[in-house]
Protein backbone atom coordinates (compact mmCIF):
# COMPACT_ATOMS: atom_id res chain seq x y z
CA UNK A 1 101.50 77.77 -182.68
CA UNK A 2 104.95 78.54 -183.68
CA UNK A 3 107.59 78.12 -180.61
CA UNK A 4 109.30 81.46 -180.78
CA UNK A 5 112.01 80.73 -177.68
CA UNK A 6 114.30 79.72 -180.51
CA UNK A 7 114.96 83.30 -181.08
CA UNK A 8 116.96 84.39 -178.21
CA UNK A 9 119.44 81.40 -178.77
CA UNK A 10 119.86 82.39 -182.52
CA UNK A 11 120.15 85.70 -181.30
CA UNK A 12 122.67 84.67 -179.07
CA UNK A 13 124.93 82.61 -181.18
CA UNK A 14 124.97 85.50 -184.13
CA UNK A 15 126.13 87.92 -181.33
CA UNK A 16 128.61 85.16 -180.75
CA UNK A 17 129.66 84.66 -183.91
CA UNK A 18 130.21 88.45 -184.32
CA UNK A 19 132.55 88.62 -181.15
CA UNK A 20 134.51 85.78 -182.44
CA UNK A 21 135.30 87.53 -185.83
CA UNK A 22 135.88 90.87 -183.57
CA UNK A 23 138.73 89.08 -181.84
CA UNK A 24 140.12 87.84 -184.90
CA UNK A 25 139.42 84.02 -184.03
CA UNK A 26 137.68 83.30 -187.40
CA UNK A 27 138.05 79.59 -187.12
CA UNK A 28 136.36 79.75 -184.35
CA UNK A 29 133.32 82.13 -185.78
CA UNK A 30 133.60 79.72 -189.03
CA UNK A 31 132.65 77.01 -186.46
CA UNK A 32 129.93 78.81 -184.68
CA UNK A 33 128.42 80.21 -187.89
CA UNK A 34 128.36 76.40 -189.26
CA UNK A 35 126.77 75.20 -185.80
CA UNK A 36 124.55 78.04 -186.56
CA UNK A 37 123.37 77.31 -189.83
CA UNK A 38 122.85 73.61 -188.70
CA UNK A 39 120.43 74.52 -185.88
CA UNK A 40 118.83 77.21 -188.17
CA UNK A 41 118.10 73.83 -191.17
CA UNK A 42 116.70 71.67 -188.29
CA UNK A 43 114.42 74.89 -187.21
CA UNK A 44 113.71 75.43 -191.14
CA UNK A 45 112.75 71.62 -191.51
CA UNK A 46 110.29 71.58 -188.52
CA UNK A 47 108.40 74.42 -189.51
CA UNK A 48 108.39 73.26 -193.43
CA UNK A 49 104.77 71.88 -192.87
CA UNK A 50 103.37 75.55 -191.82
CA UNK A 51 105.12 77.43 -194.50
CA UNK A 52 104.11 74.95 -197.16
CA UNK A 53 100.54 76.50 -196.47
């Protein structure tokens, strides 16, 4: 079964990301978005196995 509790932390961070950039404190947002897509590879690399089905 796939663990879907990631979802409200990636929902958090993009709702993060998009008050960052709202504020005008886009290295910040650049920071959070990388963070981001480094959590969203790790996710992408556990599930690899099920997709690959």
């Amino acid at each position: 079964m796939i663990d879907r509790t990631r979802y409200c932390q990636q929902c958090e961070e993009h709702l993060q990301i998009l008050d960052l950039l709202e504020r005008g404190r886009n290295a910040e947002a650049s920071q959070a978005q990388r963070c981001h897509l480094e959590h969203t590879i790790e996710n992408l690399q556990e599930i690899r196995p099920i997709l690959e089905h």
